[in-house]
Structure formats: C-alpha cells, structure tokens
Protein backbone atom coordinates (compact mmCIF):
# COMPACT_ATOMS: atom_id res chain seq x y z
CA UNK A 1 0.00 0.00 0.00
CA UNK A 2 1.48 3.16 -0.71
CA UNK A 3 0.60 6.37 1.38
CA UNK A 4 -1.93 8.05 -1.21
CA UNK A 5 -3.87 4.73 -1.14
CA UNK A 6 -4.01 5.31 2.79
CA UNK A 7 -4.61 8.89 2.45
CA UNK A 8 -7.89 8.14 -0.11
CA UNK A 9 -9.27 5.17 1.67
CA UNK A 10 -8.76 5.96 5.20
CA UNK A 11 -9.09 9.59 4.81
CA UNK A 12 -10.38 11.12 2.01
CA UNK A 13 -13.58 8.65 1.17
CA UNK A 14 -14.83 8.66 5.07
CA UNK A 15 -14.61 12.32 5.02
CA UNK A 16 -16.58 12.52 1.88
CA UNK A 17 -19.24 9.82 2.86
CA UNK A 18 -19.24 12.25 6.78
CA UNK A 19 -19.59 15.51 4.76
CA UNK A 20 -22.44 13.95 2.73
CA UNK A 21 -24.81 13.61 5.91
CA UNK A 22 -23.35 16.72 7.71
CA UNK A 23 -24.66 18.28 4.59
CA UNK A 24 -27.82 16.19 4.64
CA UNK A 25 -28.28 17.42 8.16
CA UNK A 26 -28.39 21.13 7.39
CA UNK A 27 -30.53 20.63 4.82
CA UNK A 28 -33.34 18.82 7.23
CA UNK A 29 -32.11 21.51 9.62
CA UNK A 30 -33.10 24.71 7.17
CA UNK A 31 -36.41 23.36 6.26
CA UNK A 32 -34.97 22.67 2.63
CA UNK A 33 -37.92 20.40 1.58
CA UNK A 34 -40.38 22.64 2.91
CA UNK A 35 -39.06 25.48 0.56
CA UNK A 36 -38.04 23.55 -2.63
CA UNK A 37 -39.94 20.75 -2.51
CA UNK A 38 -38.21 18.23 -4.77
CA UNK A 39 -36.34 20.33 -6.46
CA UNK A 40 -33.32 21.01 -4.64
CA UNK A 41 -32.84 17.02 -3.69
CA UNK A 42 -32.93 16.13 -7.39
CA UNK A 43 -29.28 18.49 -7.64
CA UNK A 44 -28.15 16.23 -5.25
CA UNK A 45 -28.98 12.96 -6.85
CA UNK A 46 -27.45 14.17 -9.88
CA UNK A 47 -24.63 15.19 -8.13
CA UNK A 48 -24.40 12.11 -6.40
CA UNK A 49 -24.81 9.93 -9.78
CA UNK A 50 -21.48 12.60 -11.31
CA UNK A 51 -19.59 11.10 -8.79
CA UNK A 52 -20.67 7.64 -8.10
CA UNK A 53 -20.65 7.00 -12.11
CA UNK A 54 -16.85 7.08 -11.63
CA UNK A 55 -16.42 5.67 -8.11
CA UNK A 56 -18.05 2.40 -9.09
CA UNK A 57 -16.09 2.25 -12.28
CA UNK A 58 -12.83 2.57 -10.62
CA UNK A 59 -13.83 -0.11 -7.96
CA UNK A 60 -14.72 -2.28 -11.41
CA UNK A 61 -12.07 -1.69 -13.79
CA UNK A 62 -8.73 -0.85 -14.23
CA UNK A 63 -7.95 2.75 -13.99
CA UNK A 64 -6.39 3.89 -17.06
CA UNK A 65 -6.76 7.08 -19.13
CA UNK A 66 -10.31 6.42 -20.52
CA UNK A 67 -11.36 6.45 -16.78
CA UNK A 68 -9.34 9.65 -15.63
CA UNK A 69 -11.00 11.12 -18.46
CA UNK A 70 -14.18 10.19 -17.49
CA UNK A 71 -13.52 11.36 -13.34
CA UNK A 72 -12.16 14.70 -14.91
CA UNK A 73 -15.70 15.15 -16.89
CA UNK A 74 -17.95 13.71 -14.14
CA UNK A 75 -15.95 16.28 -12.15
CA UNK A 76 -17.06 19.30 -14.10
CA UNK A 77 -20.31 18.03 -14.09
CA UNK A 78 -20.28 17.45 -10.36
CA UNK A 79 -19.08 21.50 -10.19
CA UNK A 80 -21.39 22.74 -12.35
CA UNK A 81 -24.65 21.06 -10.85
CA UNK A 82 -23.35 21.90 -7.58
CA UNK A 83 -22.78 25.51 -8.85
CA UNK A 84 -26.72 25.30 -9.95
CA UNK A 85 -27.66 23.84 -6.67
CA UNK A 86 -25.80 26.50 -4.76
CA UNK A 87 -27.86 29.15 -6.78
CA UNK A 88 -31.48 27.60 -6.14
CA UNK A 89 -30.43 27.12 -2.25
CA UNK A 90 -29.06 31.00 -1.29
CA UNK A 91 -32.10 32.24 -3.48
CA UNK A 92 -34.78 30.56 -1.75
CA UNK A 93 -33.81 29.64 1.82
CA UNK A 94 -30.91 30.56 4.53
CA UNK A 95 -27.57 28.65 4.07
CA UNK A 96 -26.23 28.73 7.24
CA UNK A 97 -21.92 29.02 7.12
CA UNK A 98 -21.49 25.67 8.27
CA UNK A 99 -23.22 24.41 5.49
CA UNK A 100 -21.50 26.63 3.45
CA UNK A 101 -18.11 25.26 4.98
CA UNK A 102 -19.71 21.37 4.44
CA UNK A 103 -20.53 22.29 0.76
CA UNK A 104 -16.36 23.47 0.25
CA UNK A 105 -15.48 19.84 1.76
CA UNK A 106 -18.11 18.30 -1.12
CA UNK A 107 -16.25 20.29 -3.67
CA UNK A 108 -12.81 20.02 -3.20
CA UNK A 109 -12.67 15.88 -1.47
CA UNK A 110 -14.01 14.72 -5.45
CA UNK A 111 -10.86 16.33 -6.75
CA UNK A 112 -8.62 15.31 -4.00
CA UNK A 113 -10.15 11.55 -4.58
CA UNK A 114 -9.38 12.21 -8.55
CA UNK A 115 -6.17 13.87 -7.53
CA UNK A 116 -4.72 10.60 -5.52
CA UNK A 117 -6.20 8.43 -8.33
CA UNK A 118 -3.72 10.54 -10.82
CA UNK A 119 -1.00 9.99 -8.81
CA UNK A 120 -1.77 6.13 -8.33
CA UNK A 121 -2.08 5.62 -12.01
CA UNK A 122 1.18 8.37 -12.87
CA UNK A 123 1.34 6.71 -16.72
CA UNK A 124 -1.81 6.41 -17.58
CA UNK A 125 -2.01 10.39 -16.55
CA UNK A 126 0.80 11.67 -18.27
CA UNK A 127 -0.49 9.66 -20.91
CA UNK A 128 -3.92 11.22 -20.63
CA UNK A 129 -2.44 14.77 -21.11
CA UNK A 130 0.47 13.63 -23.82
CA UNK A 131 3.25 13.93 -21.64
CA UNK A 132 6.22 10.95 -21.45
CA UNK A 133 6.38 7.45 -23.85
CA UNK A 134 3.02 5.53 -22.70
CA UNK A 135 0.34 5.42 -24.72
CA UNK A 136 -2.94 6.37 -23.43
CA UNK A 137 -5.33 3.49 -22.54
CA UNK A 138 -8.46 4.27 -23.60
CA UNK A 139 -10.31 0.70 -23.06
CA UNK A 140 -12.65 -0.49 -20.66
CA UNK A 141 -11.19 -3.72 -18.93
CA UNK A 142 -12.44 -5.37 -15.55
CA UNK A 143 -10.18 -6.03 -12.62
CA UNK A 144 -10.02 -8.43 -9.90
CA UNK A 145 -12.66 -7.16 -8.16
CA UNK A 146 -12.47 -6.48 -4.56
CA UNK A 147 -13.43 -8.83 -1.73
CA UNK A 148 -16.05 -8.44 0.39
CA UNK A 149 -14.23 -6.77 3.03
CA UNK A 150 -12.96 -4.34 1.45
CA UNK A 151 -16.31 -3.07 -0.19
CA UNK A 152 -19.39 -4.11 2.58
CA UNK A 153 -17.36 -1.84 5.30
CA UNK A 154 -17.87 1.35 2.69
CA UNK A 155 -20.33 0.64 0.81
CA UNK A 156 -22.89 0.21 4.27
CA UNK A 157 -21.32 3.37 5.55
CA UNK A 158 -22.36 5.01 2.24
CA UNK A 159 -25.55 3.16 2.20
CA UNK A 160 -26.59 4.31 5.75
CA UNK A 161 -24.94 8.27 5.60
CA UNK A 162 -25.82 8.89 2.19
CA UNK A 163 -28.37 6.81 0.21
CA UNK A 164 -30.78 6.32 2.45
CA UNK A 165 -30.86 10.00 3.88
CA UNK A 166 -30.67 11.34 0.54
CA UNK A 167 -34.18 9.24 -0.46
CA UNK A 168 -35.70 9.84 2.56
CA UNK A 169 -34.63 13.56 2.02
CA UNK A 170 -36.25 13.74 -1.47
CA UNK A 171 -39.23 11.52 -0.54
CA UNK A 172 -40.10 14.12 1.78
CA UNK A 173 -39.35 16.84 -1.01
CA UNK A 174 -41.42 15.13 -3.58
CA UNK A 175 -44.42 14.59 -0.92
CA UNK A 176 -44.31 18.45 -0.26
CA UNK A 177 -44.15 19.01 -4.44
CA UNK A 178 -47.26 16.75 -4.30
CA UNK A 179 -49.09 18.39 -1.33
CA UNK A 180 -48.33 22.21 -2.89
CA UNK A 181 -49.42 20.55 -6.41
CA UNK A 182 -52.88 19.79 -4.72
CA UNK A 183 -53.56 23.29 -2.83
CA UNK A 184 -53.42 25.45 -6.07
C-alpha cells in the first residue's frame, strides 16, 4: 500500500461519505424540503450519480486514461450542478456558514479523490495529457474485483450516511411538491 492509497481510503472517502450527511443534516435543519420541494434534492442525486458513475467504475475496472477522463468530466459536471444547486439554495432559503463550509469539503474531497487516483495511475495520466512514452489506454477492462471486506465496510457506511438519507430527504421533497401541487 502506498501512502496516497491510505490517504484516499482511510481519509479522504470517510470524510466525503461524513460531509455527505453533515450536509444532509443542514438541509433537514433549514427546512430545505419545505421550501423547494423536490427540487433542490434532485441536484443532489445528480450530483451524487457525477460522482458515483466514476467511483463504481474505478472499484470495477482498471484505472487507465479512458477512466481519468471520465472522473475529470464527471468532475465538471459534479461543479457545475453543484454551482446550480448553490444558486437555487441561497435564493430561496438561509444557508447557514457551516453548510456553506460542508458544501467546500463536497467540492474540493471529489478532486482530492481524482487527484490521488492521478498519482496512483502516474502513466496512464501523463499519458492522458500527452506527456512521457506511454500510450494512453483508452479501453474499458475489468479487474479483480475487490473482496467483500474491502467493499461491505464502505459501501454500508455510504448506504446508511448517504443513500438512504438522501431518499428519505427527497421523498419528503417530492411529498411536499405533491401536497403544494394539490392546494393550487
């Protein structure tokens, strides 16, 4: 194991999976359903799918330039919805600084992950950008996949402090859409 391993499994991905419900938590917290309805929660699913497209990929397959590629443009997808879902939140409800301070942890921990991933996978990233003698892999190839201890652990953390918050977060938002939908 080399230290960036360490540093994305056993720092970076809890922090991300922790700063998922803190963030979760200020949204029940502000009344966020109340004000948006659905709306707001379906930012966050796409968000979610931006960076879990590429998390389960990398957990799948070998990493090689076609999936840095794909991490850097689920990345700018992942900023620009969050960009869009930082607009509809300030404009319609109060966004309290610590959310504000959670939402700078859910920005930059995706590029940290992608950053350690780089540096895992050195060739395949100069390769990515032209740089150096390797050529640039762009094929999708499976890996041994992981065992079970190494993904239940996660994946039930991320089950339990994202998923099921997150539907039980838009449920709500969706049964508010649906209640406002039958007043008018």
């Amino acid at each position: 194991m080399t230290a960036a391993w360490d540093l994305l499994m056993y720092a970076v991905l809890p922090l991300w999976v922790l700063s998922g419900f803190a963030d979760y938590l200020c949204h029940r917290a502000s009344g966020m359903t109340h004000i948006t309805g659905a709306r707001e929660s379906l930012f966050h699913w796409l968000m979610l799918a931006e960076v879990g497209v590429p998390f389960t990929l990398a957990v799948f397959f070998r990493i090689n330039a076609l999936l840095l590629a794909i991490m850097l443009v689920c990345l700018v997808a992942h900023e620009v919805t969050g960009h869009l879902d930082l607009k509809l939140a300030v404009a319609t409800r109060k966004v309290s600084a610590f959310e504000h301070q959670v939402h700078s942890l859910l920005e930059i921990l995706p590029l940290t992950a992608i950053l350690l991933m780089m540096v895992l996978h050195w060739p395949q990233t100069q390769a990515l950008f032209g740089v150096r003698g390797e050529t640039a892999d762009f094929t999708l190839g499976p890996k041994q996949p992981p065992r079970w201890s190494e993904i239940i652990p996660p994946a039930a953390a991320f089950l339990l402090l994202v998923l099921l918050p997150y539907a039980e977060e838009l449920l709500r938002g969706m049964s508010e859409t649906g209640r406002r939908a039958k007043s008018e």
